[in-house]
PDB file of N, CA and C in Angstrom:
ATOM      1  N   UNK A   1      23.579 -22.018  25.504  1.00  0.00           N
ATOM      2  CA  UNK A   1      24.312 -22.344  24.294  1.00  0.00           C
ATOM      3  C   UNK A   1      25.315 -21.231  24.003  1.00  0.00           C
ATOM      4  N   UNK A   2      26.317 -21.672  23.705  1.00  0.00           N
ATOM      5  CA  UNK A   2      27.726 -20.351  23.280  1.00  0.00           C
ATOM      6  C   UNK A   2      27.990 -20.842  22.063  1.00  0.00           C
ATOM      7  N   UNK A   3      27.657 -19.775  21.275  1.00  0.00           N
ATOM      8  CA  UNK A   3      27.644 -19.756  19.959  1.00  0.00           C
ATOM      9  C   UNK A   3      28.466 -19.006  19.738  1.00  0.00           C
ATOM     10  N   UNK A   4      29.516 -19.645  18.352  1.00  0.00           N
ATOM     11  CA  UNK A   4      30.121 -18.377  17.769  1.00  0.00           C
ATOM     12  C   UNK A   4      29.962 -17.108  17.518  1.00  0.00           C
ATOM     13  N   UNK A   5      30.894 -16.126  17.563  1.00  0.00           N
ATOM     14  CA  UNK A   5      30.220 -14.693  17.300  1.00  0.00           C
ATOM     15  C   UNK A   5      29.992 -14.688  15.794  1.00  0.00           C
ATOM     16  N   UNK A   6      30.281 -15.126  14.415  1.00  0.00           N
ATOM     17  CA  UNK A   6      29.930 -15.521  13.383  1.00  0.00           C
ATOM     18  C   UNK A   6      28.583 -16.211  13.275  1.00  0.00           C
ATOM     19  N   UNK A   7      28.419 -17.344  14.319  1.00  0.00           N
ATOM     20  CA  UNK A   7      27.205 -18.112  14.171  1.00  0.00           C
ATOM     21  C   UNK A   7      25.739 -16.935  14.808  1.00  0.00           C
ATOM     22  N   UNK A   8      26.064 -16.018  16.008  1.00  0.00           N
ATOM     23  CA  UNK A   8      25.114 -15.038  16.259  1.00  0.00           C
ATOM     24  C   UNK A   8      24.818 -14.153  15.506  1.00  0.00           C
ATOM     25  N   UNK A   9      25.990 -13.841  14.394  1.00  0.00           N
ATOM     26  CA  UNK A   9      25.500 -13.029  13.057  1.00  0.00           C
ATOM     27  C   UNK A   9      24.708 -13.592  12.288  1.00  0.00           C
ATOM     28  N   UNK A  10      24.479 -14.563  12.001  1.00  0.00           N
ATOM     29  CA  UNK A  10      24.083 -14.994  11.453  1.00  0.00           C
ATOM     30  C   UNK A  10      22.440 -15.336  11.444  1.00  0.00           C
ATOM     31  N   UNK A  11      22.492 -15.733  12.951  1.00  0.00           N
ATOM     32  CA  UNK A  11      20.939 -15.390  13.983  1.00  0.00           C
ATOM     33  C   UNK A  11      20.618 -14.448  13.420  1.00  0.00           C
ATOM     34  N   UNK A  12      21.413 -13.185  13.705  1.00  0.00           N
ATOM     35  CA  UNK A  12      20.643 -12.249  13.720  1.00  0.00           C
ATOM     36  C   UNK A  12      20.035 -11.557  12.450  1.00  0.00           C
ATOM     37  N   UNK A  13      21.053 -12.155  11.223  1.00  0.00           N
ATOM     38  CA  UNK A  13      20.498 -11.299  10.119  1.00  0.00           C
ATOM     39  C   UNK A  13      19.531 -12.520   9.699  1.00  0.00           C
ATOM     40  N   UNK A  14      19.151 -13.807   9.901  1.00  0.00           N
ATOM     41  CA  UNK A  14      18.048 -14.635   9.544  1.00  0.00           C
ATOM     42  C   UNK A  14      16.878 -14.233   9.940  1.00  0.00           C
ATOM     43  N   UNK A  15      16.870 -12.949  11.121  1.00  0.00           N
ATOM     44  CA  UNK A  15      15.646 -12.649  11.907  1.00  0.00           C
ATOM     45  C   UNK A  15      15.434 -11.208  11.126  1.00  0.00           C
ATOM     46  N   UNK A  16      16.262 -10.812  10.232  1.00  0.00           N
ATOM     47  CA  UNK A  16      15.961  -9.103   9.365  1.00  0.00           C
ATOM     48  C   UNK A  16      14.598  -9.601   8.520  1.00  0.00           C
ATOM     49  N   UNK A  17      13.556  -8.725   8.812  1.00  0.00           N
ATOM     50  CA  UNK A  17      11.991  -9.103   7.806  1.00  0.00           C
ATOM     51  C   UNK A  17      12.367  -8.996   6.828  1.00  0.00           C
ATOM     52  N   UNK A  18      11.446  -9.213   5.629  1.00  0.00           N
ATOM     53  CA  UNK A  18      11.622  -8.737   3.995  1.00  0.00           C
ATOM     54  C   UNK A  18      11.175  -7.079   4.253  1.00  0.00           C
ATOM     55  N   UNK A  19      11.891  -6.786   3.535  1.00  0.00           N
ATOM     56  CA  UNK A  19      11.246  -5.467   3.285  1.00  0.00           C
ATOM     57  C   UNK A  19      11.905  -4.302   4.295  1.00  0.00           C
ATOM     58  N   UNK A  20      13.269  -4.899   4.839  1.00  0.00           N
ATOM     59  CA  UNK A  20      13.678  -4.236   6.158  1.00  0.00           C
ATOM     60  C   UNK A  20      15.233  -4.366   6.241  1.00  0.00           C
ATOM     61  N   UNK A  21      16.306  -3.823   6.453  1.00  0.00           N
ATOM     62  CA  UNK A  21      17.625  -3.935   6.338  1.00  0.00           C
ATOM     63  C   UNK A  21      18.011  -3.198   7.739  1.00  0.00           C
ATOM     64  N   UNK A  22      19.589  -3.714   8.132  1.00  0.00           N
ATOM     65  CA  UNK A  22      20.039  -3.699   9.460  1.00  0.00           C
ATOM     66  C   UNK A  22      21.581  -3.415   8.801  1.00  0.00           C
ATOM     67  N   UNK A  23      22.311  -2.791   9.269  1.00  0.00           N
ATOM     68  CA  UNK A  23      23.638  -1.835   9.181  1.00  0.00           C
ATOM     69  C   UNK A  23      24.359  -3.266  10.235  1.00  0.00           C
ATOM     70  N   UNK A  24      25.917  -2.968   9.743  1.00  0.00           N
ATOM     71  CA  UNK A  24      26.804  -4.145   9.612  1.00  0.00           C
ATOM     72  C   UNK A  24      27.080  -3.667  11.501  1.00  0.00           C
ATOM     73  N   UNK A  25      26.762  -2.392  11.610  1.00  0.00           N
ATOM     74  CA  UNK A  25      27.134  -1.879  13.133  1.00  0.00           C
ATOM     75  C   UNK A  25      25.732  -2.064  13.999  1.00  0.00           C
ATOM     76  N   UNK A  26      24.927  -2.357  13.532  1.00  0.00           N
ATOM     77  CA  UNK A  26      23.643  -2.233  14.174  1.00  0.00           C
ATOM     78  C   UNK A  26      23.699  -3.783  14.945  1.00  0.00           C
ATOM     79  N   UNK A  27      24.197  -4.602  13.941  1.00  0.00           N
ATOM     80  CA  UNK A  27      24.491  -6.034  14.300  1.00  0.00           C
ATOM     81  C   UNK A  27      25.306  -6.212  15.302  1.00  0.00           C
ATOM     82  N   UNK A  28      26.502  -5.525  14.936  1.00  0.00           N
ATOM     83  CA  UNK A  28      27.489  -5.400  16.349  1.00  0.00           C
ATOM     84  C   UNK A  28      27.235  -5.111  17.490  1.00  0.00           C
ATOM     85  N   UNK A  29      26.167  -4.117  17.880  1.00  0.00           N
ATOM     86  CA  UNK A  29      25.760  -3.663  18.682  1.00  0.00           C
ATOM     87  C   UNK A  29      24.526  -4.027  19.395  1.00  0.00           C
ATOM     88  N   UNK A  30      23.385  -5.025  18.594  1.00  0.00           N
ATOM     89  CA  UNK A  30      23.083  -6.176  19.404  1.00  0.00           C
ATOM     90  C   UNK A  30      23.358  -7.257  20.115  1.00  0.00           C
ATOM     91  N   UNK A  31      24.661  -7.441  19.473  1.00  0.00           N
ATOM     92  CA  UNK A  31      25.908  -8.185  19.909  1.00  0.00           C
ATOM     93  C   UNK A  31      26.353  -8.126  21.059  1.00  0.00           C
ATOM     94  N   UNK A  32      25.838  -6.727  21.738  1.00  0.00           N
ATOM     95  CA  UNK A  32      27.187  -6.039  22.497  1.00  0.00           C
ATOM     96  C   UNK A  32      28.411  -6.210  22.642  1.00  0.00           C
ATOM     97  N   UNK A  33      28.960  -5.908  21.436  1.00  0.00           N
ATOM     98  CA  UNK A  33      30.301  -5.516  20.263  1.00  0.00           C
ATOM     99  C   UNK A  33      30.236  -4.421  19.609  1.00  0.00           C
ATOM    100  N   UNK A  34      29.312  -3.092  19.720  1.00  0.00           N
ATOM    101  CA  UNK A  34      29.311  -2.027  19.345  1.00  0.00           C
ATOM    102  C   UNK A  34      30.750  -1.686  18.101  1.00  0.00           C
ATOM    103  N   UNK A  35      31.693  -2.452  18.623  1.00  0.00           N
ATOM    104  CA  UNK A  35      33.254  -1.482  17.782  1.00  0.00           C
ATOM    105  C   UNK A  35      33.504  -2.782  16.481  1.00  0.00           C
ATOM    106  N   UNK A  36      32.525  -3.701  16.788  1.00  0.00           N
ATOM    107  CA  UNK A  36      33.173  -4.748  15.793  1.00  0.00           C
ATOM    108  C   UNK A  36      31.919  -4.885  14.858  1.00  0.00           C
ATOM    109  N   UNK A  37      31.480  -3.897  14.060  1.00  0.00           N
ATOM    110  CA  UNK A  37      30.949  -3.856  12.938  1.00  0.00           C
ATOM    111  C   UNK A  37      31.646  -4.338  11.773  1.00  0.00           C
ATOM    112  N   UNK A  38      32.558  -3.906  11.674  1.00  0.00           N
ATOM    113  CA  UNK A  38      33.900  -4.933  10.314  1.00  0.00           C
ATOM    114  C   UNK A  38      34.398  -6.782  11.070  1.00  0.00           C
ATOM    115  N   UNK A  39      33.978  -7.013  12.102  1.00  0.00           N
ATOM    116  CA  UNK A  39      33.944  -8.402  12.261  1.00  0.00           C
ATOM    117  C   UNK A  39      32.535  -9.011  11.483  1.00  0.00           C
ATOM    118  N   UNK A  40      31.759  -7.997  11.813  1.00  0.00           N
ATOM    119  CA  UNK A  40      30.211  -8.844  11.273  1.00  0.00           C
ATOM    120  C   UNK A  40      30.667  -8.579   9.806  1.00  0.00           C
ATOM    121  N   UNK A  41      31.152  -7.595   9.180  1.00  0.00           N
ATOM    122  CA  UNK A  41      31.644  -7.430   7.313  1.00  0.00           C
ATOM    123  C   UNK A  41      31.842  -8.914   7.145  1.00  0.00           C
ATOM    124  N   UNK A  42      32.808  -9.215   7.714  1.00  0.00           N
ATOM    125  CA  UNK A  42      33.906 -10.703   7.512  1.00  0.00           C
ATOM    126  C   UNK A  42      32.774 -11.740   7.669  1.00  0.00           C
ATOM    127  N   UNK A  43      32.184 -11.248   8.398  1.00  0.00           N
ATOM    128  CA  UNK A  43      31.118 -13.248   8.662  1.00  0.00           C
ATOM    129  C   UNK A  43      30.523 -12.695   7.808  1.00  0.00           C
ATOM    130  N   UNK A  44      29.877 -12.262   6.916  1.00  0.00           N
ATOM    131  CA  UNK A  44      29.038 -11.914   5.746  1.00  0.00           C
ATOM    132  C   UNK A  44      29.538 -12.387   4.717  1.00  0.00           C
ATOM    133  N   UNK A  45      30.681 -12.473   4.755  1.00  0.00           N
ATOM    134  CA  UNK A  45      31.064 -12.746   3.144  1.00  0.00           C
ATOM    135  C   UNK A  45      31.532 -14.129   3.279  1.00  0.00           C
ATOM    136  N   UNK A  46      31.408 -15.001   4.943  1.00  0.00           N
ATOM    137  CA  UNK A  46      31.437 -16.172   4.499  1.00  0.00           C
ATOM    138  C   UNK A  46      29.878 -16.597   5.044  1.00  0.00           C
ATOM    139  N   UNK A  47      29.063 -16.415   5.157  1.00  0.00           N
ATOM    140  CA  UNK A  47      28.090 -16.579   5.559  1.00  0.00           C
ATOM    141  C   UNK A  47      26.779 -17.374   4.675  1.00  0.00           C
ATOM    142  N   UNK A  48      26.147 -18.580   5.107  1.00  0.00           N
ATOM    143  CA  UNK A  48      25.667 -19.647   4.101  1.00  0.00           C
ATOM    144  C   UNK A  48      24.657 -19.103   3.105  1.00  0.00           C
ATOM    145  N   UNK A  49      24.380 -19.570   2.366  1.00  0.00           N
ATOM    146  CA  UNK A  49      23.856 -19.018   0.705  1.00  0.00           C
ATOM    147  C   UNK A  49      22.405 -18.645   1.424  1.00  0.00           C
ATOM    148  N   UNK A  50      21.799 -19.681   2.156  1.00  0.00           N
ATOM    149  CA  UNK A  50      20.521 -19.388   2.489  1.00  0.00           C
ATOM    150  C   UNK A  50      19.862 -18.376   3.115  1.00  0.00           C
ATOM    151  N   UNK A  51      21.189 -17.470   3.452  1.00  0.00           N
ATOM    152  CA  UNK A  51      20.628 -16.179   5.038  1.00  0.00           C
ATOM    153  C   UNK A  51      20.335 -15.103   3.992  1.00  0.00           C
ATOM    154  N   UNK A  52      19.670 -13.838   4.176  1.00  0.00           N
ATOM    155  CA  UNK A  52      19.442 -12.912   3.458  1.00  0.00           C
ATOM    156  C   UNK A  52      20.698 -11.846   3.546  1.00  0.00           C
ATOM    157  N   UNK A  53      21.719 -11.966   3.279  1.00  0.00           N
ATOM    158  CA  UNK A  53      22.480 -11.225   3.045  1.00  0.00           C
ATOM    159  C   UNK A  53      22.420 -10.057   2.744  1.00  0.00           C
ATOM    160  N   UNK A  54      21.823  -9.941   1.418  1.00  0.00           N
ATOM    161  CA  UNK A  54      21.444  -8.728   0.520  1.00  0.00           C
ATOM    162  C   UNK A  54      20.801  -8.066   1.857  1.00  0.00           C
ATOM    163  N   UNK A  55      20.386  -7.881   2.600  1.00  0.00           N
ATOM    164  CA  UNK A  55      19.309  -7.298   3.906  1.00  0.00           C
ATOM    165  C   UNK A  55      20.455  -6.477   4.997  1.00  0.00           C
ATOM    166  N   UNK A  56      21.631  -6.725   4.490  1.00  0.00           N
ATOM    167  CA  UNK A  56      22.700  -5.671   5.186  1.00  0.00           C
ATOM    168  C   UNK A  56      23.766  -5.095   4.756  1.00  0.00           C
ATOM    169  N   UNK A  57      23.164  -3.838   4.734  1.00  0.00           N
ATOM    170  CA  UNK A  57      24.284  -2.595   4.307  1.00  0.00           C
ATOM    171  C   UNK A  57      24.626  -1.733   5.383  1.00  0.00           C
ATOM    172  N   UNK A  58      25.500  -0.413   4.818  1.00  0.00           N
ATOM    173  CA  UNK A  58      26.220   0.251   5.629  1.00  0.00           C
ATOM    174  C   UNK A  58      25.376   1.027   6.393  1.00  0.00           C
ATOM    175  N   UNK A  59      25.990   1.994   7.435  1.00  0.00           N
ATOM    176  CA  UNK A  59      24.879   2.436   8.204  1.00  0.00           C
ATOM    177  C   UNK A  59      24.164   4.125   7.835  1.00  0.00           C
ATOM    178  N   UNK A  60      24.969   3.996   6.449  1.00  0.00           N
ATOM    179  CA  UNK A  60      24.338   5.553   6.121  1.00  0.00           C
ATOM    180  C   UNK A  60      23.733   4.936   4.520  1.00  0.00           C
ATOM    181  N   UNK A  61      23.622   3.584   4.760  1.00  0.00           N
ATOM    182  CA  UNK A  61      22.112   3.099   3.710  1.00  0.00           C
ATOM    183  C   UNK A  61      22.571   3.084   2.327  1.00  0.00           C
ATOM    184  N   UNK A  62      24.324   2.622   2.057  1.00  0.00           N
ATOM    185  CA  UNK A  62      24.850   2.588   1.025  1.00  0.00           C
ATOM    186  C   UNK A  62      25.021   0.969   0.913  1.00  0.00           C
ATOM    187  N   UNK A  63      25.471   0.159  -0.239  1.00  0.00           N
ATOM    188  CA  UNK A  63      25.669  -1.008  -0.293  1.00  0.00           C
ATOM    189  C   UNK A  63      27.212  -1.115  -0.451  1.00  0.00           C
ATOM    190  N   UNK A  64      27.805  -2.143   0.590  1.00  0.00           N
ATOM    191  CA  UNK A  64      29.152  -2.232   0.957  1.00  0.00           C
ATOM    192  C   UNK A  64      29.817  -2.765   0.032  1.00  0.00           C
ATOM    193  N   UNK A  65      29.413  -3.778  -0.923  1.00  0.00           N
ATOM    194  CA  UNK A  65      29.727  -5.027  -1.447  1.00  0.00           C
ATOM    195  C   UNK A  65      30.074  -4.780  -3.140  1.00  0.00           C
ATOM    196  N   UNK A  66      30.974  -4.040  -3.713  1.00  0.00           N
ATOM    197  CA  UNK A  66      31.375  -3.571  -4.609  1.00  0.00           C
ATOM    198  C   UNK A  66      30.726  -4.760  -5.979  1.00  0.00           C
ATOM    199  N   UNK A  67      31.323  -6.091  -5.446  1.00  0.00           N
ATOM    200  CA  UNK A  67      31.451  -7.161  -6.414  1.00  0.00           C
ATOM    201  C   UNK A  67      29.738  -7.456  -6.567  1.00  0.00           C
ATOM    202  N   UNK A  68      28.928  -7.151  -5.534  1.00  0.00           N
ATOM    203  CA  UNK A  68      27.322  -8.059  -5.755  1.00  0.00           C
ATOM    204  C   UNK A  68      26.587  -6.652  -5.454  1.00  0.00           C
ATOM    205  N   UNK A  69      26.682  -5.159  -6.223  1.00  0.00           N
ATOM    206  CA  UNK A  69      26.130  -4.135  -5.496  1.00  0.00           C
ATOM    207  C   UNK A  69      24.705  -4.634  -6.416  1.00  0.00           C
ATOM    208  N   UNK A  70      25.173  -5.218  -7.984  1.00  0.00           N
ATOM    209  CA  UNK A  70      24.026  -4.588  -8.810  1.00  0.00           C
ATOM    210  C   UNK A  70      22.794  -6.082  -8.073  1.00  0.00           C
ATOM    211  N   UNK A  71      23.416  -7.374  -7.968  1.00  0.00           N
ATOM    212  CA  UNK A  71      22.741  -8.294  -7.082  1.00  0.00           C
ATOM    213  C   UNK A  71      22.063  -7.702  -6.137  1.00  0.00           C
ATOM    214  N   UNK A  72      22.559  -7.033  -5.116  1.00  0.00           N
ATOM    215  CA  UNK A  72      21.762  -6.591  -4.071  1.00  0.00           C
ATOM    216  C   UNK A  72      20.971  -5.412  -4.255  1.00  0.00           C
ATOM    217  N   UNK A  73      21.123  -4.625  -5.415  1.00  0.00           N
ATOM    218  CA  UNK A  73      20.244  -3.573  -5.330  1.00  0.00           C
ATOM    219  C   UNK A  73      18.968  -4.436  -5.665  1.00  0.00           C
ATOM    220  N   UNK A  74      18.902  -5.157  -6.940  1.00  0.00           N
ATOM    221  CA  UNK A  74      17.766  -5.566  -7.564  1.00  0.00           C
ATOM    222  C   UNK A  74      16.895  -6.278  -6.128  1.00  0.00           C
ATOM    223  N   UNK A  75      17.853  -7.428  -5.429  1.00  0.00           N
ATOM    224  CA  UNK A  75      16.925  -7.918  -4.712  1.00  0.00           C
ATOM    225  C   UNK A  75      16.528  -7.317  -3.343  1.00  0.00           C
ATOM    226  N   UNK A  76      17.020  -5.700  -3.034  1.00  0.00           N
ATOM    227  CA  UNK A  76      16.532  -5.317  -1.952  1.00  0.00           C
ATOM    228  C   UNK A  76      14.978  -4.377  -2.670  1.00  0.00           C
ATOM    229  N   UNK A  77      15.090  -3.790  -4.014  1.00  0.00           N
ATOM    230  CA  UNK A  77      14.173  -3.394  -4.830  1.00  0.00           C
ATOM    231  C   UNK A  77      12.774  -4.635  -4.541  1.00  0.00           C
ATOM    232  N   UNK A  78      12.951  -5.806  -5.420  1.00  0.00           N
ATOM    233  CA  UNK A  78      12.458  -6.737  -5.150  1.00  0.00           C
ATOM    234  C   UNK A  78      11.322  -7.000  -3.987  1.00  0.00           C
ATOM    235  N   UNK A  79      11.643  -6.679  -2.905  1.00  0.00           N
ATOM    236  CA  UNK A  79      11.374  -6.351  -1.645  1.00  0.00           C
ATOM    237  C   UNK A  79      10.266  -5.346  -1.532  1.00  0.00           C
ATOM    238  N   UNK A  80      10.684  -4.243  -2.543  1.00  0.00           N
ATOM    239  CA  UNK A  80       9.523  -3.169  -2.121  1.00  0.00           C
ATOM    240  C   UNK A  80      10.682  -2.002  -1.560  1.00  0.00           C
ATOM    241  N   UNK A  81      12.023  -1.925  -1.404  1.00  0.00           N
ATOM    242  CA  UNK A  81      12.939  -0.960  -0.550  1.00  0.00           C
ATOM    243  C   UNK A  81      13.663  -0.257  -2.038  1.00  0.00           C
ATOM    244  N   UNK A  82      13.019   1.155  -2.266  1.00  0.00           N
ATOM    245  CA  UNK A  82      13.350   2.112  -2.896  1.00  0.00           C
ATOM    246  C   UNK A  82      15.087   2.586  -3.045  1.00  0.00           C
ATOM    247  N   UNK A  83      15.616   2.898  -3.749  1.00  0.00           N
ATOM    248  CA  UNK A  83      16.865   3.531  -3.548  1.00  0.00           C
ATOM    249  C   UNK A  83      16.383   5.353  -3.889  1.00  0.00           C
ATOM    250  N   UNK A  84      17.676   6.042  -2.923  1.00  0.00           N
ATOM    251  CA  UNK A  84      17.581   7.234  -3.169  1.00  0.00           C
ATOM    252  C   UNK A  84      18.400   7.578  -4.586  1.00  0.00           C
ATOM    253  N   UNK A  85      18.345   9.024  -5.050  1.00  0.00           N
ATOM    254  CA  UNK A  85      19.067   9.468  -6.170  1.00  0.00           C
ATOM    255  C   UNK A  85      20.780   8.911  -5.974  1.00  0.00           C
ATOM    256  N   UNK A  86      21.340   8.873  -4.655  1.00  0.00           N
ATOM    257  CA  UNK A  86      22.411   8.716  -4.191  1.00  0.00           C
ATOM    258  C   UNK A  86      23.196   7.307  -4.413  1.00  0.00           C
ATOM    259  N   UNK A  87      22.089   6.963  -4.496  1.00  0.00           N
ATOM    260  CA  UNK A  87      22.254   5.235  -4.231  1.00  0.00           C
ATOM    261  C   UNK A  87      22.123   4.598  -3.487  1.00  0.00           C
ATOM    262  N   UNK A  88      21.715   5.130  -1.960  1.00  0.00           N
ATOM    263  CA  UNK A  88      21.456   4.820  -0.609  1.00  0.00           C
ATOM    264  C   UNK A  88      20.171   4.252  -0.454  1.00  0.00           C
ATOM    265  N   UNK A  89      19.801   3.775   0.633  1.00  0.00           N
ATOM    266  CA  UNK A  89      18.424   3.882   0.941  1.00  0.00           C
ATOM    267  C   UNK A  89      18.210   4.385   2.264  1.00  0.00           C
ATOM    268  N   UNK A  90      16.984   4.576   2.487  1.00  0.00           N
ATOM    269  CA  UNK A  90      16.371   5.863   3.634  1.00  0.00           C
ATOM    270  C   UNK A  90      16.295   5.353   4.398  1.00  0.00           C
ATOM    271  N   UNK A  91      17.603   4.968   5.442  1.00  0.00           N
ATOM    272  CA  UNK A  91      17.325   4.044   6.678  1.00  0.00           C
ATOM    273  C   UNK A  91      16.274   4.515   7.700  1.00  0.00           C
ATOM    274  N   UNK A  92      16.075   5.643   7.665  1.00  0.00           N
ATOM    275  CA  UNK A  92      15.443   6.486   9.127  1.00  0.00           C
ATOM    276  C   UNK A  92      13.719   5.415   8.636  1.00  0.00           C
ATOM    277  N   UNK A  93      13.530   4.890   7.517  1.00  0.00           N
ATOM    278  CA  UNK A  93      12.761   4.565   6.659  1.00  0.00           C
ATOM    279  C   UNK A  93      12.506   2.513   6.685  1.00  0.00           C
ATOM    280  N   UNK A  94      13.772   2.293   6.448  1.00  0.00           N
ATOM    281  CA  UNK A  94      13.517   0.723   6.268  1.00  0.00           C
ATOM    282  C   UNK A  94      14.668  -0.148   6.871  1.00  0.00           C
ATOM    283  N   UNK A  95      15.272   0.755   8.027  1.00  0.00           N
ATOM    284  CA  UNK A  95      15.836  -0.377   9.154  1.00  0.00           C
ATOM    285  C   UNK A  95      15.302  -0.588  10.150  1.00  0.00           C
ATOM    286  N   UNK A  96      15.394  -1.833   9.988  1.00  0.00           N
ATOM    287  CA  UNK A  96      14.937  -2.476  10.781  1.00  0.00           C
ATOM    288  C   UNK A  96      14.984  -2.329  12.374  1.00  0.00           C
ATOM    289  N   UNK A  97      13.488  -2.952  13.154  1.00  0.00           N
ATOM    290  CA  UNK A  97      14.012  -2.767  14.748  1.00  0.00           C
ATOM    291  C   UNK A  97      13.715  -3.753  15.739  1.00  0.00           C
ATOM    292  N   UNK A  98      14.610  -4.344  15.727  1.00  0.00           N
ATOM    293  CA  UNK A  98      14.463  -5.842  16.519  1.00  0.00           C
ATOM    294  C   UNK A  98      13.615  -5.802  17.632  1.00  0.00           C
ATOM    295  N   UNK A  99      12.730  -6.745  18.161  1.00  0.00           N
ATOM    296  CA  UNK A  99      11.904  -6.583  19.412  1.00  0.00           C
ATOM    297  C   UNK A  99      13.073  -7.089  20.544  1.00  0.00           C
ATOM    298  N   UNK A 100      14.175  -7.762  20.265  1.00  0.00           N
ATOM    299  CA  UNK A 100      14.917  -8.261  21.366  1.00  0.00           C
ATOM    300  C   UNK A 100      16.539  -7.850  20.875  1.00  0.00           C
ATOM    301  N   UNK A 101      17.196  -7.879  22.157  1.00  0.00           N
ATOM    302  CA  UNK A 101      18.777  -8.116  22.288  1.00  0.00           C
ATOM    303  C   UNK A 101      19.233  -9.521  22.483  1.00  0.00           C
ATOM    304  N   UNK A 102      20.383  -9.616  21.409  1.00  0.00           N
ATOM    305  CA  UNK A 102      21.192 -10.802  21.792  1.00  0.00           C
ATOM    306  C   UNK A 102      21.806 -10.934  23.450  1.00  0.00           C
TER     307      UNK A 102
END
């Protein structure tokens, strides 16, 4: 099956656990697209209501999404995933680690 590179983002963040978040480059790079972390940005923000969105931020554990930060803090909280004083969260801590490659 050849799936869009939008539609494999999408795979892939449906497979992020609760309680676990994956960096917009981490995606790329299961991809093997390592440099197109701001392509996966773009399929995110059209990406269907049902996928866990809120479950991907930047890769130093900040939230990208200016317009839905206070949305996504609550529901990555929600979860059980702490924020630091910074506003970040402790990726070394709650990213995620896929058992497979795309």
């Amino acid at each position: 099956m050849n799936l869009s590179f939008f539609a494999q983002v999408y795979e892939i963040v449906g497979c992020i656990p609760e309680g676990k978040v994956a960096s917009y480059g981490q995606i790329a790079c299961i991809l093997d697209c390592p440099r197109n972390a701001r392509v996966v940005g773009w399929a995110m923000c059209q990406c269907p209501p049902d996928l866990p969105w809120f479950r991907v931020v930047r890769s130093d554990g900040s939230l990208a999404n200016k317009d839905f930060y206070e949305l996504q803090r609550v529901m990555l909280e929600a979860e059980g995933i702490p924020f630091l004083p910074d506003g970040s969260i402790a990726m070394e801590t709650y990213q995620w680690s896929p058992d497979f490659q795309a």
